[in-house]
Protein backbone atom coordinates (compact mmCIF):
# COMPACT_ATOMS: atom_id res chain seq x y z
CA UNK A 1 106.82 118.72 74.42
CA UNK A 2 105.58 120.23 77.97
CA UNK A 3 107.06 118.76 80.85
CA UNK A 4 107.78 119.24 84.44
CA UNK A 5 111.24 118.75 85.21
CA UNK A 6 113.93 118.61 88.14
CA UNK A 7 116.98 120.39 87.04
CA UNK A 8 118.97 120.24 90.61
CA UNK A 9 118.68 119.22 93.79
CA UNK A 10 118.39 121.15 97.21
CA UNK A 11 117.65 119.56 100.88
CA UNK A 12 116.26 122.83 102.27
CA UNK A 13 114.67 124.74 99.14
CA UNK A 14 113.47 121.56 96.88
CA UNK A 15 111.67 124.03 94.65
CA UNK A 16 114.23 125.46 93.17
CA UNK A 17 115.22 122.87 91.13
CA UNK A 18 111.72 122.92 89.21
CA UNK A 19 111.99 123.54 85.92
CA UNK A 20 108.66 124.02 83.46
CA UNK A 21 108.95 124.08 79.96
CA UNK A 22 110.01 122.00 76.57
CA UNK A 23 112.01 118.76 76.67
CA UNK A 24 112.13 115.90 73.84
CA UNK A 25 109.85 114.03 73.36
CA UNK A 26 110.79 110.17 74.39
CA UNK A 27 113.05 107.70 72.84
CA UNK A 28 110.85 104.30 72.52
CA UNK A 29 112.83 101.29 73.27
CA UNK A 30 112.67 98.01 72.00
CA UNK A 31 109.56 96.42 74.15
CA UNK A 32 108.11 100.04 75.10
CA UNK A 33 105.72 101.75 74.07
CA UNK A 34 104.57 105.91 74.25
CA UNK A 35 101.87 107.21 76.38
CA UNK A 36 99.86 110.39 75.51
CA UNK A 37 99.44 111.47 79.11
CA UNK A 38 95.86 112.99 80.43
CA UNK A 39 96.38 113.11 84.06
CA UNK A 40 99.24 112.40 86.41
CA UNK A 41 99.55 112.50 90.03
CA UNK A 42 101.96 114.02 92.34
CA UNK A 43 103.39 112.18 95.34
CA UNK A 44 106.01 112.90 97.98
CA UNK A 45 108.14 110.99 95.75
CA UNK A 46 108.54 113.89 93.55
CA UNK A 47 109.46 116.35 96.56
CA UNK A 48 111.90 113.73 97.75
CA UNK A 49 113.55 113.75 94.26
CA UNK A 50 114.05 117.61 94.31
CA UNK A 51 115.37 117.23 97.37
CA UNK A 52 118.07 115.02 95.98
CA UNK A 53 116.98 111.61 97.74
CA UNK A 54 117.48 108.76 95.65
CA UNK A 55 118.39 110.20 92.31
CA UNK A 56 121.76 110.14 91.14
CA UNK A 57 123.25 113.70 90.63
CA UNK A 58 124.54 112.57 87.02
CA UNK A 59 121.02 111.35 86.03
CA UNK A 60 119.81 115.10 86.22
CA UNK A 61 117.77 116.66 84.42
CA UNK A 62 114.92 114.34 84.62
CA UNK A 63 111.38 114.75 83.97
CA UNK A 64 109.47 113.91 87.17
CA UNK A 65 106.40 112.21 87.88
CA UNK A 66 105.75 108.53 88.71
CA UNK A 67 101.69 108.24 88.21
CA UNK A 68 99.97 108.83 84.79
CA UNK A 69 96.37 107.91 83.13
CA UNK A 70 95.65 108.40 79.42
CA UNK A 71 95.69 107.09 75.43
CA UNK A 72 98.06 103.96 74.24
CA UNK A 73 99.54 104.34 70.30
CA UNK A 74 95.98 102.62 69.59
CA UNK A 75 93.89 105.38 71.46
CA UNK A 76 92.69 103.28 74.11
CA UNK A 77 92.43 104.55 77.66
CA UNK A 78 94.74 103.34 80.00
CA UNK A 79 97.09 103.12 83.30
CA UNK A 80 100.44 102.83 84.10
CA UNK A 81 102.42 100.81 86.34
CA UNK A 82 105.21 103.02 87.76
CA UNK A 83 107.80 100.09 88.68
CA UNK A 84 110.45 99.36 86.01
CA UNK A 85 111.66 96.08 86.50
CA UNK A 86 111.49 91.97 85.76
CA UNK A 87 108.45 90.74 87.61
CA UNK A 88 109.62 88.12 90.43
CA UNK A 89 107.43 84.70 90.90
CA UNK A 90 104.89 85.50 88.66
CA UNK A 91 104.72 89.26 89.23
CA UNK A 92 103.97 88.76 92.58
CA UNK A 93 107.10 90.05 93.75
CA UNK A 94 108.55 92.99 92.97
CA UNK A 95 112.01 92.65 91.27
CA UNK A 96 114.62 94.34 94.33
CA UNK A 97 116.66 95.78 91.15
CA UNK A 98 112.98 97.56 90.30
CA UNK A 99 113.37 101.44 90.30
CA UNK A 100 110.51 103.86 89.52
CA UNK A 101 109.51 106.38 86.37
CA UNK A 102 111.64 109.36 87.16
CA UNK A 103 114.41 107.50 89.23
CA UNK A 104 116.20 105.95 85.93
CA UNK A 105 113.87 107.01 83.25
CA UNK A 106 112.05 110.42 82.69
CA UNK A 107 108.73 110.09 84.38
CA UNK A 108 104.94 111.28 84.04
CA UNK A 109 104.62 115.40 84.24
CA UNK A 110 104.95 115.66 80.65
CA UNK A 111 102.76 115.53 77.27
CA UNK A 112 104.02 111.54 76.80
CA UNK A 113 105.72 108.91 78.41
CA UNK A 114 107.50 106.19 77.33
CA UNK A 115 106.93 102.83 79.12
CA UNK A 116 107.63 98.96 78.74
CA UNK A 117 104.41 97.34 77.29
CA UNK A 118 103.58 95.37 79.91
CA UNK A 119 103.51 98.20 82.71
CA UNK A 120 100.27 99.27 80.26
CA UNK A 121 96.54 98.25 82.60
CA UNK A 122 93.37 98.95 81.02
CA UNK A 123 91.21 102.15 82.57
CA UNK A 124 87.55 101.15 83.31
CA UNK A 125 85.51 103.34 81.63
CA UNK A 126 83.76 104.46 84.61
CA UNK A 127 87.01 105.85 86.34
CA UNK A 128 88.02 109.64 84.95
CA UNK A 129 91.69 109.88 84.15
CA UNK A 130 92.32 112.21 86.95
CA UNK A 131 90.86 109.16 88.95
CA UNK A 132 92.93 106.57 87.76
CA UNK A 133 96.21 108.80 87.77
CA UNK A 134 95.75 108.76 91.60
CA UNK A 135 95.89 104.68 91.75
CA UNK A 136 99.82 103.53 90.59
CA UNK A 137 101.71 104.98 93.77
CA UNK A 138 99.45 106.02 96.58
CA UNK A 139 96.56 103.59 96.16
CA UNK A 140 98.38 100.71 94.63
CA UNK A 141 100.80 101.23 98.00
CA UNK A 142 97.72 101.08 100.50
CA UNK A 143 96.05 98.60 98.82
CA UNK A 144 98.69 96.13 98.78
CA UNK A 145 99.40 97.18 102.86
CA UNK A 146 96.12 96.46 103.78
CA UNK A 147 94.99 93.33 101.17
CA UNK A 148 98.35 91.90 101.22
CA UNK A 149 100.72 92.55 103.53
CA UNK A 150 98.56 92.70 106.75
CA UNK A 151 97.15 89.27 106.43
CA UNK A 152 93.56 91.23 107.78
CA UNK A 153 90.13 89.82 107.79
CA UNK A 154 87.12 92.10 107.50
CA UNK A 155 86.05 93.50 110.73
CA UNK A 156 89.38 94.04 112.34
CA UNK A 157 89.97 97.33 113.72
CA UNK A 158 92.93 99.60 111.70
CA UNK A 159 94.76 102.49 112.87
CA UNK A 160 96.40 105.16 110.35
CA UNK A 161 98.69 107.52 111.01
CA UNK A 162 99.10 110.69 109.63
CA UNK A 163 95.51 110.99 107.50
CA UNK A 164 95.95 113.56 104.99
CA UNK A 165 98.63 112.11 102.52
CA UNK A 166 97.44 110.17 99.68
CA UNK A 167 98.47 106.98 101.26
CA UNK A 168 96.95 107.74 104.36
CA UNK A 169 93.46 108.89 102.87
CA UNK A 170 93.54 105.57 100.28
CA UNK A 171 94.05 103.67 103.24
CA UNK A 172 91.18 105.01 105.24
CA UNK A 173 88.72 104.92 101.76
CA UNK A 174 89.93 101.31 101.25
CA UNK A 175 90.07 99.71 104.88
CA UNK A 176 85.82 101.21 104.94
CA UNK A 177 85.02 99.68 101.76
CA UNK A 178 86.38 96.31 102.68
CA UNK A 179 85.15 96.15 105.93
CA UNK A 180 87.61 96.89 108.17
CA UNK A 181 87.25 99.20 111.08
CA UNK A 182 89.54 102.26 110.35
CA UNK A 183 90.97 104.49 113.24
CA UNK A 184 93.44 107.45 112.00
CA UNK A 185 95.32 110.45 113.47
CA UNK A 186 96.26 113.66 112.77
CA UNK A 187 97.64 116.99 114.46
CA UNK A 188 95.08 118.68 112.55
CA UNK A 189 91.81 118.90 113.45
CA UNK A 190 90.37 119.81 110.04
CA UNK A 191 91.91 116.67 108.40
CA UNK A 192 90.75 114.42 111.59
CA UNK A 193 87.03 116.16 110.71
CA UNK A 194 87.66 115.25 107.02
CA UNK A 195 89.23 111.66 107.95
CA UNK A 196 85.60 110.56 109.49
CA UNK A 197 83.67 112.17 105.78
CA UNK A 198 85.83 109.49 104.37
CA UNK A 199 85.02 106.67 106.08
CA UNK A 200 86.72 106.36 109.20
CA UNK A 201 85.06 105.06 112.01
CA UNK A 202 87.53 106.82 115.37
CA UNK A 203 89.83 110.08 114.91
CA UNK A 204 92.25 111.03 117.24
CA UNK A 205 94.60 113.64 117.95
CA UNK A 206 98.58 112.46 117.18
CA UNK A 207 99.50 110.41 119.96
CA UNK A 208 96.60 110.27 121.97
CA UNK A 209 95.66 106.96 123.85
CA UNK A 210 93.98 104.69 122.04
CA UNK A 211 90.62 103.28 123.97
CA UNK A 212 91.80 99.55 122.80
CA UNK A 213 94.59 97.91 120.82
CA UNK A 214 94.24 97.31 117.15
CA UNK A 215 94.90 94.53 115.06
CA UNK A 216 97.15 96.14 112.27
CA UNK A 217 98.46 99.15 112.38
CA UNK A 218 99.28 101.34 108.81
CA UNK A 219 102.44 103.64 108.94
CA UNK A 220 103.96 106.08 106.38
CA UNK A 221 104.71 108.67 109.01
CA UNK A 222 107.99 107.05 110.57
CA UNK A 223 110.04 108.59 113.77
CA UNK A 224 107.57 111.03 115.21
CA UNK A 225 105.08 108.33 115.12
CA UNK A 226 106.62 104.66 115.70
CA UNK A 227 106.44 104.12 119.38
CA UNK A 228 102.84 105.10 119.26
CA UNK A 229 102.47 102.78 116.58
CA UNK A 230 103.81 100.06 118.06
CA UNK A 231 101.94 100.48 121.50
CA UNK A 232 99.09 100.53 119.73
CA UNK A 233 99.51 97.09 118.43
CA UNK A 234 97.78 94.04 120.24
CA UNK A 235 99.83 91.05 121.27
CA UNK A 236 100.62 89.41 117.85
CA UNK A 237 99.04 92.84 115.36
CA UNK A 238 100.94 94.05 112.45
CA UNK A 239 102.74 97.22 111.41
CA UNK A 240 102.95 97.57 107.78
CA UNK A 241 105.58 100.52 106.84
CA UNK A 242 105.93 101.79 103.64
CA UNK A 243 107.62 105.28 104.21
CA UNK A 244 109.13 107.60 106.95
CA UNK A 245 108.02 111.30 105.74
CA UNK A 246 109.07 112.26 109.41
CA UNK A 247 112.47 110.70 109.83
CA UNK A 248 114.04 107.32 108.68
CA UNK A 249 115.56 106.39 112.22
CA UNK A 250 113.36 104.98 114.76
CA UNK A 251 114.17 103.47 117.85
CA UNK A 252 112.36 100.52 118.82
CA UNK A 253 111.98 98.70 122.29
CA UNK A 254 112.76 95.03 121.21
CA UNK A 255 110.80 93.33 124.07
CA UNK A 256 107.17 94.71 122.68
CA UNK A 257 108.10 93.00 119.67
CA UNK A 258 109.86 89.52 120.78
CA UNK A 259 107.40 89.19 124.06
CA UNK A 260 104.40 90.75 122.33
CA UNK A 261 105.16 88.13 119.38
CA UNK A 262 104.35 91.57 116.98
CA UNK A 263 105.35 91.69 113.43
CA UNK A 264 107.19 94.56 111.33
CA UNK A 265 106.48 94.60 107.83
CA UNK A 266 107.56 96.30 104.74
CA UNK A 267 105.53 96.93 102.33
CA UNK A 268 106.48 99.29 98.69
CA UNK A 269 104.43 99.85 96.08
CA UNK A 270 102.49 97.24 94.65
CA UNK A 271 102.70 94.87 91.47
CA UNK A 272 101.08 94.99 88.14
CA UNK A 273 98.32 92.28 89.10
CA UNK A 274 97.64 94.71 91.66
CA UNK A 275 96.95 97.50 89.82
CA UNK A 276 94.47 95.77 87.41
CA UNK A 277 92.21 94.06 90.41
CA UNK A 278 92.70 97.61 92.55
CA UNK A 279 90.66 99.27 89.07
CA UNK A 280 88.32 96.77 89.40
CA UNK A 281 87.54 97.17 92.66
CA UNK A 282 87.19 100.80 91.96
CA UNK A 283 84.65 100.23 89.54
CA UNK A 284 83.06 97.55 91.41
CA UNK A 285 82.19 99.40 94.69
CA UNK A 286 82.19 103.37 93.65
CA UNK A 287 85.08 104.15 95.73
CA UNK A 288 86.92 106.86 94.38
CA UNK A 289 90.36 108.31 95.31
CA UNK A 290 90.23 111.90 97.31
CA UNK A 291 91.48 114.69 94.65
CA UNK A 292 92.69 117.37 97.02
CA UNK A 293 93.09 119.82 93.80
CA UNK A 294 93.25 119.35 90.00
CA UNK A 295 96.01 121.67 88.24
CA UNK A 296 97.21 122.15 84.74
CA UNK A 297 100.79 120.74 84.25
CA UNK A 298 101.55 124.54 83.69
CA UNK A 299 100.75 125.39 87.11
CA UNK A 300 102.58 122.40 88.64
CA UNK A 301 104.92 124.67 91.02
CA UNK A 302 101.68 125.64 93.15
CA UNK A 303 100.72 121.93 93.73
CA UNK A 304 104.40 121.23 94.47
CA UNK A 305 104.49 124.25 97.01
CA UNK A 306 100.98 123.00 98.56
CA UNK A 307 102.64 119.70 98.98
CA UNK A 308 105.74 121.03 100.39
CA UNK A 309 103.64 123.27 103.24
CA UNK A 310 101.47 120.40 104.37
CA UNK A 311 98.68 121.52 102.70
CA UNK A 312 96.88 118.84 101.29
CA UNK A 313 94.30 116.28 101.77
CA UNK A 314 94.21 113.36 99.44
CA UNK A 315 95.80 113.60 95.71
CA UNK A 316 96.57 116.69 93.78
CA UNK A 317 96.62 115.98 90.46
CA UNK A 318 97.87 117.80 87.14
CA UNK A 319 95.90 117.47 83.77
CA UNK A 320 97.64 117.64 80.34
């Protein structure tokens, strides 16, 4: 079968160790079951991979890809949940020996995958399959930071940072459509422009002094944009982390969070519960994720390489 593949790893040249062409097709084990893929996603997961961070050396070559929508063995249209592990407290925690498609097992970019049977979630009709391949990682992450993890009630005021990934955009589509008021930055003045089409109610440039404190603030950006995040913050808000695309050390002044009485909070993916009500809000309210491009799996390298300059706003996704 097709698939998209990392072969090797390099820091500084991550591309190089894409590989396009014909692997196996999967071993099923006991409990799993085989996907006919008909849209997967990319995320910066996939760059990170290439890039050699957490993958072991000796698990290469592995198929990449953590996001996928398409056809069970029975032909029905489906989802899949991306974390491979034993569901914790009635799958509301994630299990902390959990590891995603493509970390331990061969992931998504490729004709089928194979899967445990219960990481399997129906696909409303009215959501496409390049649709729901953008919900397991990026929109399953932000909806579990802002419907979860930041204890929010509608009509508190959100800031983003960094609008442009797929996080960052599902976070802004989300907050609107559940009635929170949703600030976000950006260097970029095109994707601040594009950040207020989506819903957002305040753009500002990266940095900038905000004209009040907000209740929660939403962070995938890390270093280059912590302190601002946590200045940001009213006495007792919330920062919800759930990556560091700019650096994963970042000094913080304990007072503002001690005195201030502010709270840090991790938040990763999002559990398989999740994933089923974050459909049905989909097809509840219209909201739809942003699809920066659509590629065939054949031309995978150029959504890689857009991903790798910067160049995207919202999902680009890969049909099979």
């Amino acid at each position: 079968m097709f698939a998209v593949t990392a072969t090797q790893t390099d820091p500084d040249n991550p591309l190089k160790g894409l590989t396009l062409g014909d692997r196996p097709e999967p071993s099923v084990p006991e409990g799993w079951t085989t996907i006919t893929v008909k849209a997967a996603s990319l995320n910066h997961h996939d760059l990170w991979t290439l890039k050699g961070v957490g993958i072991r050396q000796e698990r290469l070559p592995i198929i990449l890809g953590c996001d996928a929508a398409g056809l069970d063995e029975n032909g029905d249209e489906v989802i899949v949940h991306s974390v491979i592990g034993t569901p914790v407290n009635g799958d509301e925690t994630l299990d902390p020996r959990r590891s995603l498609l493509s970390e331990n097992y061969d992931g998504t970019f490729a004709e089928k995958v194979a899967v445990p049977r219960g990481n399997v979630v129906p696909k409303p009709s009215a959501i496409t399959f390049e649709e729901a391949a953008c919900l397991p990682t990026a929109w399953l992450t932000a909806y579990r930071m802002l419907f979860d993890k930041a204890g929010l009630e509608p009509g508190s005021t959100v800031l983003v940072q960094g609008a442009g990934g797929g996080v960052a955009t599902a976070l802004i589509a989300l907050g609107r459509a559940g009635g929170f008021r949703m600030w976000a930055t950006s260097r970029s003045e095109d994707k601040r422009a594009r950040a207020l089409d989506l819903g957002a109610d305040q753009v500002f440039e990266t940095g900038a002094r905000l004209p009040e404190r907000v209740d929660a603030v939403m962070e995938t950006v890390g270093e280059a944009t912590w302190a601002h995040s946590l200045g940001s913050l009213r006495p007792g808000g919330r920062l919800v982390t759930c990556g560091a695309t700019s650096g994963l050390v970042a000094p913080t002044q304990l007072p503002q969070i001690y005195f201030l009485q502010k709270s840090i909070i991790g938040s990763t993916m999002g559990t398989r519960s999740q994933l089923a009500r974050l459909a049905v809000f989909l097809e509840q309210t219209g909201l739809r994720p942003v699809i920066d491009r659509v590629l065939p799996l054949s031309q995978a390298e150029e959504g890689f390489a857009a991903m790798h300059r910067g160049d995207v706003f919202g999902k680009i996704v890969f049909t099979v």
